[in-house]
C-alpha atoms as a PDB file:
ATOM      1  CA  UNK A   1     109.670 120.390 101.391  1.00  0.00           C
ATOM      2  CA  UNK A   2     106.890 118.622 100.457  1.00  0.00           C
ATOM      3  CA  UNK A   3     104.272 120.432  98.657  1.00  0.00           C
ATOM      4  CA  UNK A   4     101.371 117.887  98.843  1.00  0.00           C
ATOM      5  CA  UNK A   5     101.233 117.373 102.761  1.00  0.00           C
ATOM      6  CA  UNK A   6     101.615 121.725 103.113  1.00  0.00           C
ATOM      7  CA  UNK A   7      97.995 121.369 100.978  1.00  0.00           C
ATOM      8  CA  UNK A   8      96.317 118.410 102.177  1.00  0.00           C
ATOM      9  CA  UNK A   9      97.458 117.491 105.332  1.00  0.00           C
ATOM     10  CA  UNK A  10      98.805 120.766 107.529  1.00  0.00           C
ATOM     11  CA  UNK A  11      96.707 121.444 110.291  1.00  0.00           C
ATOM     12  CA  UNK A  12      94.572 124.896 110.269  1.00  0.00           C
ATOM     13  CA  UNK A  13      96.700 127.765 111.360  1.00  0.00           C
ATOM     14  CA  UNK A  14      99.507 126.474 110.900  1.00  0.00           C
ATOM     15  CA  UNK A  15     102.452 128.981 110.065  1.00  0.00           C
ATOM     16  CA  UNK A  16     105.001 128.269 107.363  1.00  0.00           C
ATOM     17  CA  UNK A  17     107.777 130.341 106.161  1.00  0.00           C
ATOM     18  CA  UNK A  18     106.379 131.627 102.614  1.00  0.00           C
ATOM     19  CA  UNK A  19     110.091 131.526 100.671  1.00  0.00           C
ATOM     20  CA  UNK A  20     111.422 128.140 100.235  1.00  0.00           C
ATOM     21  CA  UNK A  21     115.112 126.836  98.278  1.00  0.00           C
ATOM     22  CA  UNK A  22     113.738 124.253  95.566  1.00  0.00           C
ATOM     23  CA  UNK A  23     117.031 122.053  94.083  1.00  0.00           C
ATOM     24  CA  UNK A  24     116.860 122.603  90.456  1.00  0.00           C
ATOM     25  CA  UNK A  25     119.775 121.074  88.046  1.00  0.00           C
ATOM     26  CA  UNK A  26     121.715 121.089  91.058  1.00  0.00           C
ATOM     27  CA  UNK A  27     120.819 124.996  91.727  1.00  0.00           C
ATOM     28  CA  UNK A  28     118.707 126.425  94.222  1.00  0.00           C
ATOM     29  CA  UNK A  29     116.445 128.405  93.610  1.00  0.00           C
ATOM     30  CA  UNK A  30     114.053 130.750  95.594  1.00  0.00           C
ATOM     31  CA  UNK A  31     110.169 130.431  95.130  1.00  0.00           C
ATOM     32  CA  UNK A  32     107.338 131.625  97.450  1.00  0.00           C
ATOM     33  CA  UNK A  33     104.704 128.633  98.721  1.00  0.00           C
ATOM     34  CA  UNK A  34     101.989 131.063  97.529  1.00  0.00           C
ATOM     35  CA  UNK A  35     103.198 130.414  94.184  1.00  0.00           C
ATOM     36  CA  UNK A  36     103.943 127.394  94.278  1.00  0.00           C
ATOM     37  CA  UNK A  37     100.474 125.658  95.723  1.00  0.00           C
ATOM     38  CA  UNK A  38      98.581 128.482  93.310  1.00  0.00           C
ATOM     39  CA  UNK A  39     100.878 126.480  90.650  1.00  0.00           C
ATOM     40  CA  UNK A  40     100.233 122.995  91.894  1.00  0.00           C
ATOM     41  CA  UNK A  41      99.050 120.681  89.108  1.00  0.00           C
ATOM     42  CA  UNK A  42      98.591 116.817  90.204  1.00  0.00           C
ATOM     43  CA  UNK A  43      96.187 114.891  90.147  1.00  0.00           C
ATOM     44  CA  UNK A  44      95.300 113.507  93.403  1.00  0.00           C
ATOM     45  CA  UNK A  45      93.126 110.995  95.373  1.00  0.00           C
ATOM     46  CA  UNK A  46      91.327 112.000  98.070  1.00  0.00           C
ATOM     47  CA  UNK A  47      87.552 111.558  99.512  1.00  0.00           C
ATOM     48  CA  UNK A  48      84.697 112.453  98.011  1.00  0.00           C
ATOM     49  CA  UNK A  49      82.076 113.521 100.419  1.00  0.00           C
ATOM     50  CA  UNK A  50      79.395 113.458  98.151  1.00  0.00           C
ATOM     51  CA  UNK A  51      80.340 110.136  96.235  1.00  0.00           C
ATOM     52  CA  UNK A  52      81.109 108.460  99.743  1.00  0.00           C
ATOM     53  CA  UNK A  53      84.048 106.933  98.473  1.00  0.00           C
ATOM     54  CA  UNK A  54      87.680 107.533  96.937  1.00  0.00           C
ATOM     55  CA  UNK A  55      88.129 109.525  94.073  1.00  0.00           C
ATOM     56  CA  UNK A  56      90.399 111.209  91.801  1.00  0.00           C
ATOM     57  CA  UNK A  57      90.308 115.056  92.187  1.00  0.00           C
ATOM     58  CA  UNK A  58      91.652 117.499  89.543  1.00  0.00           C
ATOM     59  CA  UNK A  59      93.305 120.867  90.129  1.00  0.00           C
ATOM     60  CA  UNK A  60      90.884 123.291  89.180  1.00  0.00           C
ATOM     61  CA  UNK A  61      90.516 127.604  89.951  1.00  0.00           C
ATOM     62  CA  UNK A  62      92.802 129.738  92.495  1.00  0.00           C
ATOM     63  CA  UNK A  63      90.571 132.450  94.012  1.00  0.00           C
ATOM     64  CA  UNK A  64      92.469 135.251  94.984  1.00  0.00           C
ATOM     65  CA  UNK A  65      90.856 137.850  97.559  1.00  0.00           C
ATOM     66  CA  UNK A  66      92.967 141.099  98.862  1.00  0.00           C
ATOM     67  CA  UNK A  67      90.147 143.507  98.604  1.00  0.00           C
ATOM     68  CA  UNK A  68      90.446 147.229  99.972  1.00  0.00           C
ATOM     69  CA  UNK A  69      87.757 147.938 102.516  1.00  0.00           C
ATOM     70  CA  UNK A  70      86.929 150.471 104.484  1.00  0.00           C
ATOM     71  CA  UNK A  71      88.172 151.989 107.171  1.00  0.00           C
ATOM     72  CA  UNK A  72      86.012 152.279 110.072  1.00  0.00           C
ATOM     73  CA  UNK A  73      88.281 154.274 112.696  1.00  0.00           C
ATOM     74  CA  UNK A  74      89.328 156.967 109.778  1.00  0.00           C
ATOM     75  CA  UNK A  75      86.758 157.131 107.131  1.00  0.00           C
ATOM     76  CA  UNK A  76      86.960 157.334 104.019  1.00  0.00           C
ATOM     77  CA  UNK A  77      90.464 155.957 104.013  1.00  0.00           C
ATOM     78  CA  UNK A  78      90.608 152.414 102.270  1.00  0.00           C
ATOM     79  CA  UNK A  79      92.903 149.533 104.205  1.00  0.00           C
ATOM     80  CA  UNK A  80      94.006 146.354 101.674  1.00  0.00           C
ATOM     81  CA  UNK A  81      93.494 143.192 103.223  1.00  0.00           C
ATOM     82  CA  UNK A  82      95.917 140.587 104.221  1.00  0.00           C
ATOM     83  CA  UNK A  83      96.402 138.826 100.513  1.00  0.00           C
ATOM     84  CA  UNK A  84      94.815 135.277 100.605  1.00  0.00           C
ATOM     85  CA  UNK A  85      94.610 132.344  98.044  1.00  0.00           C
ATOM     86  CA  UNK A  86      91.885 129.392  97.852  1.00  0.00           C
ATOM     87  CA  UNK A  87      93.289 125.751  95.637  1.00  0.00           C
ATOM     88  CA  UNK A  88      90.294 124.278  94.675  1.00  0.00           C
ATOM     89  CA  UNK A  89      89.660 120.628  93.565  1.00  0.00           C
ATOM     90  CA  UNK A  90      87.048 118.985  91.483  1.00  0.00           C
ATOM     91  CA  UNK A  91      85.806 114.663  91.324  1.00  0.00           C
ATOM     92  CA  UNK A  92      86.798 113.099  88.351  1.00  0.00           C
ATOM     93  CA  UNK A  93      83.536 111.553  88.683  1.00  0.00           C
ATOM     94  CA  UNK A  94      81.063 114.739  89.199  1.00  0.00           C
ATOM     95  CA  UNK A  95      82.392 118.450  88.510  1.00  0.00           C
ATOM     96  CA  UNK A  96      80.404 119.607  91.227  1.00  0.00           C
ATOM     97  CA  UNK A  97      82.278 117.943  94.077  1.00  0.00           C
ATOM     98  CA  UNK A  98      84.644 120.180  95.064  1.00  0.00           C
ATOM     99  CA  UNK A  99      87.522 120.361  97.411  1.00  0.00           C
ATOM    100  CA  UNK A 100      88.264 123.573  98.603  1.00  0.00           C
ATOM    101  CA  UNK A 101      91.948 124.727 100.911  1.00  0.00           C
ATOM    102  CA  UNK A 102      92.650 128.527 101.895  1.00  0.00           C
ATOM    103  CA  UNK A 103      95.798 130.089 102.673  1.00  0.00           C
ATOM    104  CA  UNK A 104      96.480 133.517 104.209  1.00  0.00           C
ATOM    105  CA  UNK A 105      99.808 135.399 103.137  1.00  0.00           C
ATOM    106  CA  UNK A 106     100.941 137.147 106.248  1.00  0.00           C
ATOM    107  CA  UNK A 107     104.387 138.954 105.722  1.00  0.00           C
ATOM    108  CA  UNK A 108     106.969 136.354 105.310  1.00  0.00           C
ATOM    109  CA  UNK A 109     104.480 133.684 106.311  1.00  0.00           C
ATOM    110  CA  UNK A 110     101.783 131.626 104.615  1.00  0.00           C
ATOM    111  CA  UNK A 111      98.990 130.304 106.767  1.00  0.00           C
ATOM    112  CA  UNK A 112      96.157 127.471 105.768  1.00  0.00           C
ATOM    113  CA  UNK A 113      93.026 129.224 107.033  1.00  0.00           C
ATOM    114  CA  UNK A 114      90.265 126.932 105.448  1.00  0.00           C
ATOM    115  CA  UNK A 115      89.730 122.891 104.123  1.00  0.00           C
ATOM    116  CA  UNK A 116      86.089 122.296 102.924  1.00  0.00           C
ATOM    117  CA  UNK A 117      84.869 119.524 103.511  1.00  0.00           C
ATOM    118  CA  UNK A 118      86.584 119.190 107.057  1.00  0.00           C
ATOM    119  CA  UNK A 119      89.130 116.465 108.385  1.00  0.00           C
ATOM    120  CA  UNK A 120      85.791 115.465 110.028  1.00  0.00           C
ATOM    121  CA  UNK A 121      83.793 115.323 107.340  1.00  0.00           C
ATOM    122  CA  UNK A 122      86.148 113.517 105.089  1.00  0.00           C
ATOM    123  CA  UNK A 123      86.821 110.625 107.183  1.00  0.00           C
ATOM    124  CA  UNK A 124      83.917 109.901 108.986  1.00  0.00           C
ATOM    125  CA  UNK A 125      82.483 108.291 106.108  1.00  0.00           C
ATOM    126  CA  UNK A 126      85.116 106.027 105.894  1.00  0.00           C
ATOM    127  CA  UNK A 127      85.676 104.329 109.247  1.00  0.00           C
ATOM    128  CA  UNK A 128      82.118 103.308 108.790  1.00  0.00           C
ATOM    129  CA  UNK A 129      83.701 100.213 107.329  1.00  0.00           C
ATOM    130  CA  UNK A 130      85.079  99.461 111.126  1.00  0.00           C
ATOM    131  CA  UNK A 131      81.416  98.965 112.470  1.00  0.00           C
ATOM    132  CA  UNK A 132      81.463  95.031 112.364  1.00  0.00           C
ATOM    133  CA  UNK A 133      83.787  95.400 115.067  1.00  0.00           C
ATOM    134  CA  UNK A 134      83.785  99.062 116.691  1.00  0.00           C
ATOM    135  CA  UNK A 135      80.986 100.484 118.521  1.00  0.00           C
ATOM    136  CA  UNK A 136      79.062 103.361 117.014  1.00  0.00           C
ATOM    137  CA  UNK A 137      80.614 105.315 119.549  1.00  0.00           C
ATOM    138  CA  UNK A 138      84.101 104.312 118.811  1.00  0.00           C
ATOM    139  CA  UNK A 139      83.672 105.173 115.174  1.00  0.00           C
ATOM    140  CA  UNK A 140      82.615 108.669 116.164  1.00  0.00           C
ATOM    141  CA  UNK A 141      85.961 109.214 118.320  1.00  0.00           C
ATOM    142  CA  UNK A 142      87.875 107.676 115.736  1.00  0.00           C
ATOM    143  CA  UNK A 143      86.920 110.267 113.282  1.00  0.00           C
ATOM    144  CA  UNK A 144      87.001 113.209 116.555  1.00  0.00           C
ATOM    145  CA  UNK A 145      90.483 111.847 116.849  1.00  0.00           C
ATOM    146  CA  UNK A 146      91.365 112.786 113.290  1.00  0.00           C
ATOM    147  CA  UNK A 147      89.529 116.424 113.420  1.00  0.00           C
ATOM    148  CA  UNK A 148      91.416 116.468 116.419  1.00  0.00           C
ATOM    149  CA  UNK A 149      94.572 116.082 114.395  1.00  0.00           C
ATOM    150  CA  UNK A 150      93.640 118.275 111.976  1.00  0.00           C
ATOM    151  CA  UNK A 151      93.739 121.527 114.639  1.00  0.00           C
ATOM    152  CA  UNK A 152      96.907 120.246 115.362  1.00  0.00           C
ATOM    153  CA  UNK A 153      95.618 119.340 118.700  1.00  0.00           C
ATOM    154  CA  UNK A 154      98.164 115.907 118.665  1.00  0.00           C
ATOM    155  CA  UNK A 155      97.484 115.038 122.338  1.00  0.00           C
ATOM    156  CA  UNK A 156      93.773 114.933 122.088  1.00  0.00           C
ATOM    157  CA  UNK A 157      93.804 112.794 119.444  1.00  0.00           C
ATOM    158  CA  UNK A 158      95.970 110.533 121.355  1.00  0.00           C
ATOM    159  CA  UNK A 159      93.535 110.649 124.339  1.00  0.00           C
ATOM    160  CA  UNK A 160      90.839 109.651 121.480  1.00  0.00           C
ATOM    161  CA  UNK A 161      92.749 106.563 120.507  1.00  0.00           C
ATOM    162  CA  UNK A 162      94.073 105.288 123.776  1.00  0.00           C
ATOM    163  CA  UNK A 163      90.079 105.252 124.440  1.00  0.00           C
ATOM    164  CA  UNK A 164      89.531 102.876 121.414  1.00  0.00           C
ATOM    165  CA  UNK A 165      91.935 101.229 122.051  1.00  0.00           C
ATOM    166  CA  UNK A 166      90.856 100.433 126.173  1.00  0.00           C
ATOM    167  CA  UNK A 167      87.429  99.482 123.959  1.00  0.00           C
ATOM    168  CA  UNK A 168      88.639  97.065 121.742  1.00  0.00           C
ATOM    169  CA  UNK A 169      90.662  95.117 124.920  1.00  0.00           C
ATOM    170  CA  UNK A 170      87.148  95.155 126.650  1.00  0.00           C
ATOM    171  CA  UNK A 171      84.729  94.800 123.803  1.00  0.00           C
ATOM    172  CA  UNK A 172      86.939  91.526 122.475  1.00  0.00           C
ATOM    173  CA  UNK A 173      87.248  89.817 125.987  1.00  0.00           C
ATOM    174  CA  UNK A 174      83.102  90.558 126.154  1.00  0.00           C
ATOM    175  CA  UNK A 175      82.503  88.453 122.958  1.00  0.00           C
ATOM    176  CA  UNK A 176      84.823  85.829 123.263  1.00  0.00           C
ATOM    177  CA  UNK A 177      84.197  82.586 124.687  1.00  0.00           C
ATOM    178  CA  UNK A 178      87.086  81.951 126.903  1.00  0.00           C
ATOM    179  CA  UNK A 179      87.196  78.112 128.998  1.00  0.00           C
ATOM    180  CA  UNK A 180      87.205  79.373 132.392  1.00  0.00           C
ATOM    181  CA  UNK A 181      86.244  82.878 131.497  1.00  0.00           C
ATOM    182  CA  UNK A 182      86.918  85.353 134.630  1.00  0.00           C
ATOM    183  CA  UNK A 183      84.347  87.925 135.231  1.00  0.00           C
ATOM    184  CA  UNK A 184      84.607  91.314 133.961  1.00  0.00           C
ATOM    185  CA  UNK A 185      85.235  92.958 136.899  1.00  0.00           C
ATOM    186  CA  UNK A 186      88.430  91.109 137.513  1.00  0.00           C
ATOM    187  CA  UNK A 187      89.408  91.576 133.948  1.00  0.00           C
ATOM    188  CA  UNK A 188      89.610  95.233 134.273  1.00  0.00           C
ATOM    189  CA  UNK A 189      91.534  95.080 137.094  1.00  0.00           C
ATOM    190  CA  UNK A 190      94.444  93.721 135.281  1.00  0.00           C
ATOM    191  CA  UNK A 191      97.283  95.656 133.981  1.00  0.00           C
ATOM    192  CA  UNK A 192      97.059  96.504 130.415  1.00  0.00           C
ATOM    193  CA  UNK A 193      99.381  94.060 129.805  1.00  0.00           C
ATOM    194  CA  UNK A 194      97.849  90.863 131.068  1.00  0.00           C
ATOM    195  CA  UNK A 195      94.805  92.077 129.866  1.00  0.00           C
ATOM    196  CA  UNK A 196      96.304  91.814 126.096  1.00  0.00           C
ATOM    197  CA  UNK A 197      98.042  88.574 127.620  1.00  0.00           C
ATOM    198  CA  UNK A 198      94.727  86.707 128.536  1.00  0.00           C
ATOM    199  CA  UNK A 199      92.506  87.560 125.139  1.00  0.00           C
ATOM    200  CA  UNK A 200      95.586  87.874 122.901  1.00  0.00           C
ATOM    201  CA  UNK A 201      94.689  84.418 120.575  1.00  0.00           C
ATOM    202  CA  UNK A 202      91.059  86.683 120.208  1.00  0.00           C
ATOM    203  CA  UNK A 203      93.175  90.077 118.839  1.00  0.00           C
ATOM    204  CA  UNK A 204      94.472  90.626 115.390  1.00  0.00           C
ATOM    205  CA  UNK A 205      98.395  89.372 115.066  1.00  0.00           C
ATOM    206  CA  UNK A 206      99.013  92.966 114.158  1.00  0.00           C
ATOM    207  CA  UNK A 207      97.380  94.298 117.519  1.00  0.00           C
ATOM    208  CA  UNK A 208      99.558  92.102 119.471  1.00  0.00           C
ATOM    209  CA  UNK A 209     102.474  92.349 117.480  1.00  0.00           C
ATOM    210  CA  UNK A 210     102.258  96.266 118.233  1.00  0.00           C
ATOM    211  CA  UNK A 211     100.792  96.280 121.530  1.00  0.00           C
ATOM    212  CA  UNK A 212     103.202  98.176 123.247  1.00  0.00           C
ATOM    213  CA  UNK A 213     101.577 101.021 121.559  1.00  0.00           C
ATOM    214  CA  UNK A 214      99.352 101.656 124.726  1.00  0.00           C
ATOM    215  CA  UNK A 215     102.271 102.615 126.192  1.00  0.00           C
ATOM    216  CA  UNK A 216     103.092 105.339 123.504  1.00  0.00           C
ATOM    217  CA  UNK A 217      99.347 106.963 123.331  1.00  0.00           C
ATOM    218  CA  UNK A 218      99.717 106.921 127.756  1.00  0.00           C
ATOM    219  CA  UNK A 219     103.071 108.797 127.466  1.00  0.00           C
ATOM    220  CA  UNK A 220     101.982 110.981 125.190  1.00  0.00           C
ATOM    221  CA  UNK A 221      98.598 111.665 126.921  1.00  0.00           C
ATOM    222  CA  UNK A 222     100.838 112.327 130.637  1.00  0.00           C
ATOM    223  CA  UNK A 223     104.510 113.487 128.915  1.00  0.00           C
ATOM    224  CA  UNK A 224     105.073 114.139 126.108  1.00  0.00           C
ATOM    225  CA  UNK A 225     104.951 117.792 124.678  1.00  0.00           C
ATOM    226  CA  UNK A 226     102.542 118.579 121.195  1.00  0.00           C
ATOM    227  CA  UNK A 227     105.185 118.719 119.002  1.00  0.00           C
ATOM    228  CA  UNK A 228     106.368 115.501 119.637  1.00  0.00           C
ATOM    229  CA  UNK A 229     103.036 113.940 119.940  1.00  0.00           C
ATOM    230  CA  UNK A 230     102.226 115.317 116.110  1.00  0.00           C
ATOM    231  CA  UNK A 231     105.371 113.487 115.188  1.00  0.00           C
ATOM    232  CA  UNK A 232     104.043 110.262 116.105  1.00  0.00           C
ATOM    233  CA  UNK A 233     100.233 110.657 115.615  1.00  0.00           C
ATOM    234  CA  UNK A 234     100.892 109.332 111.842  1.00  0.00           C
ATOM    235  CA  UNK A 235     102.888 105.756 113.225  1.00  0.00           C
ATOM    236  CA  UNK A 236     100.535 105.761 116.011  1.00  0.00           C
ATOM    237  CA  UNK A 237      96.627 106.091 113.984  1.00  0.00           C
ATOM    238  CA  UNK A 238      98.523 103.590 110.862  1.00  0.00           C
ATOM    239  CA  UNK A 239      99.086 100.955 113.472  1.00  0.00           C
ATOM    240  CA  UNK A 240      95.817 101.217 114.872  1.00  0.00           C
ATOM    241  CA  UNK A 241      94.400 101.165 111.317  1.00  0.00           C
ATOM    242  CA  UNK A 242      96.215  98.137 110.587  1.00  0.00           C
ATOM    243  CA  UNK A 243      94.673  96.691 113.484  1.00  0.00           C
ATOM    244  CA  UNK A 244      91.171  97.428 112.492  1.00  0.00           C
ATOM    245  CA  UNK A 245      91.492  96.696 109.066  1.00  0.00           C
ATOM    246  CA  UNK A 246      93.015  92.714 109.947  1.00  0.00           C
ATOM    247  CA  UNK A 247      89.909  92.862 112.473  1.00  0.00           C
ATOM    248  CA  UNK A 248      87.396  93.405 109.502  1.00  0.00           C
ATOM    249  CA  UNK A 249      88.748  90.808 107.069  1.00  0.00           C
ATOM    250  CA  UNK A 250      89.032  88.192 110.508  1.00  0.00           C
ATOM    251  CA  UNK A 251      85.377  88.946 110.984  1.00  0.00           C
ATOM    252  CA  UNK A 252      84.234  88.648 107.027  1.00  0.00           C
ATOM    253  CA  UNK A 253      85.943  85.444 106.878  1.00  0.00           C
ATOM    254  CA  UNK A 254      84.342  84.156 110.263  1.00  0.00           C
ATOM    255  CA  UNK A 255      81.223  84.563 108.594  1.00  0.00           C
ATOM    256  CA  UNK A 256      81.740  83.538 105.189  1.00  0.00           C
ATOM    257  CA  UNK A 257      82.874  80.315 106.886  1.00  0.00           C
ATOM    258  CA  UNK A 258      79.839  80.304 108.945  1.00  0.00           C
ATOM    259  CA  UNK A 259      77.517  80.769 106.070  1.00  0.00           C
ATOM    260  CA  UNK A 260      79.410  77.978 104.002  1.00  0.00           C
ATOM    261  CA  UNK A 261      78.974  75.575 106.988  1.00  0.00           C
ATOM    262  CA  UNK A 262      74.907  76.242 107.046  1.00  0.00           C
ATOM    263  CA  UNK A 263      74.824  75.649 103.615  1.00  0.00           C
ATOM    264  CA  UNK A 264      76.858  72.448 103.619  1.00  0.00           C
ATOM    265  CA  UNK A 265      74.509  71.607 106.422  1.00  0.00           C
ATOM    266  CA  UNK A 266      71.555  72.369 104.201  1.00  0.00           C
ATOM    267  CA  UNK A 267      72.662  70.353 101.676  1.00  0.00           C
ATOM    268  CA  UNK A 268      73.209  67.184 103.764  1.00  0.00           C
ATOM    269  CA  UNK A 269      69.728  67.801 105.448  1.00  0.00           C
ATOM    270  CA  UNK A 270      68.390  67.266 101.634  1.00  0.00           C
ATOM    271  CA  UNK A 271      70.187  64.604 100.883  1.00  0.00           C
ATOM    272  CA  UNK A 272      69.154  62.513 103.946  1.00  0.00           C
END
């Protein structure tokens, strides 16, 4: 069991049994999720909405709500609610940013009801850093494809990223100067494959090293069922990270080297 991806990382509504065997001293023992997140002390580092950036966030207040209300069909009865717990979190670097994750108690289940901020909100932020060489668009169903995954909707988010990536193939053979350069039209013609084949000394190492991945995201678009596509969504997203991430620093350097070589060129223009 592991504690810290049942808070930050389940998807909404998703079930879990509430009684769970922890290995203690080599003896199990029996303790209840509700107590155990309501109990959860680390110190973690997540995204701060507000700060725009990475921060450390500190356990802070469980709210508890199981109020009696009442009873509309037979007044003036009282019915308790369904127990429920929210874990909140506050930024190391402002109290006031806060991190907030609910969780109904139903029976011998525990369910997360709530995150605030969202998936979306938390990440959108962050792929901003991709922009250099992803469309605005692409950034926005980059972050769709992670509030995607955050439902637990596995296959849309799959459908998200096989997009990207179809944008990157054509967005890199649109910039590139290629000797010989066929038109566009032909280019999309080509199978995925020879597509990556013809611009591959233009993609990051990592892309092509992983490039079967288009594969993966179509099969799990056409095949394969959302349980097993939210067992690969984590490899899948990482590798196109990686990717995006080698992009970026290719790009920086590009134009460091550029800026360098104007200067250098400055220099001898003084000189003359």
């Amino acid at each position: 069991m592991n504690l810290h991806k049942i808070i930050f990382d389940s998807t909404l509504y998703q079930k879990l049994k509430n009684t769970v065997l922890i290995d203690e001293d080599g003896e199990e023992k029996e303790y209840t999720l509700e107590y155990l997140i309501t109990h959860f002390s680390e110190r973690v580092e997540l995204y701060c909405t507000k700060c725009k950036d990475k921060r450390v966030f500190t356990p802070d207040k469980v709210y508890r709500d199981a109020p009696r209300v009442p009873n509309m069909q037979f007044p003036p009865q009282l019915v308790r609610n369904e127990p429920t717990l929210y874990k909140t979190f506050r930024c190391s670097l402002d109290s006031q940013h806060k991190i907030l994750y609910g969780f109904l108690v139903d029976g011998e289940e525990i369910i997360k009801i709530a995150e605030y901020p969202s998936k979306y909100d938390s990440v959108k932020d962050g792929f901003n850093k991709y922009e250099d060489v992803l469309s605005k668009e692409n950034i926005s169903e980059l972050a769709k494809a992670s509030q995607l995954e955050s439902y637990g909707y596995a296959i849309g988010a799959f459908l998200y990223l096989r997009r990207i990536f179809e944008n990157i193939i054509i967005q890199t053979f649109t910039d590139t100067d290629i000797k010989n350069k066929i038109s566009e039209v032909e280019f999309r013609k080509k199978r995925m494959e020879d597509k990556i084949d013809y611009i591959k000394e233009y993609l990051p190492d990592y892309f092509n090293e992983n490039s079967h991945i288009y594969s993966t995201l179509s099969k799990g678009i056409h095949e394969l069922q959302e349980k097993e596509c939210r067992e690969y969504l984590p490899i899948v997203k990482t590798i196109i990270y990686f990717s995006l991430d080698e992009a970026v620093d290719k790009r920086k350097k590009e134009l460091r080297k550029k800026e360098f070589a104007n200067k250098l060129k400055n220099i001898n223009t003084k000189l003359k």
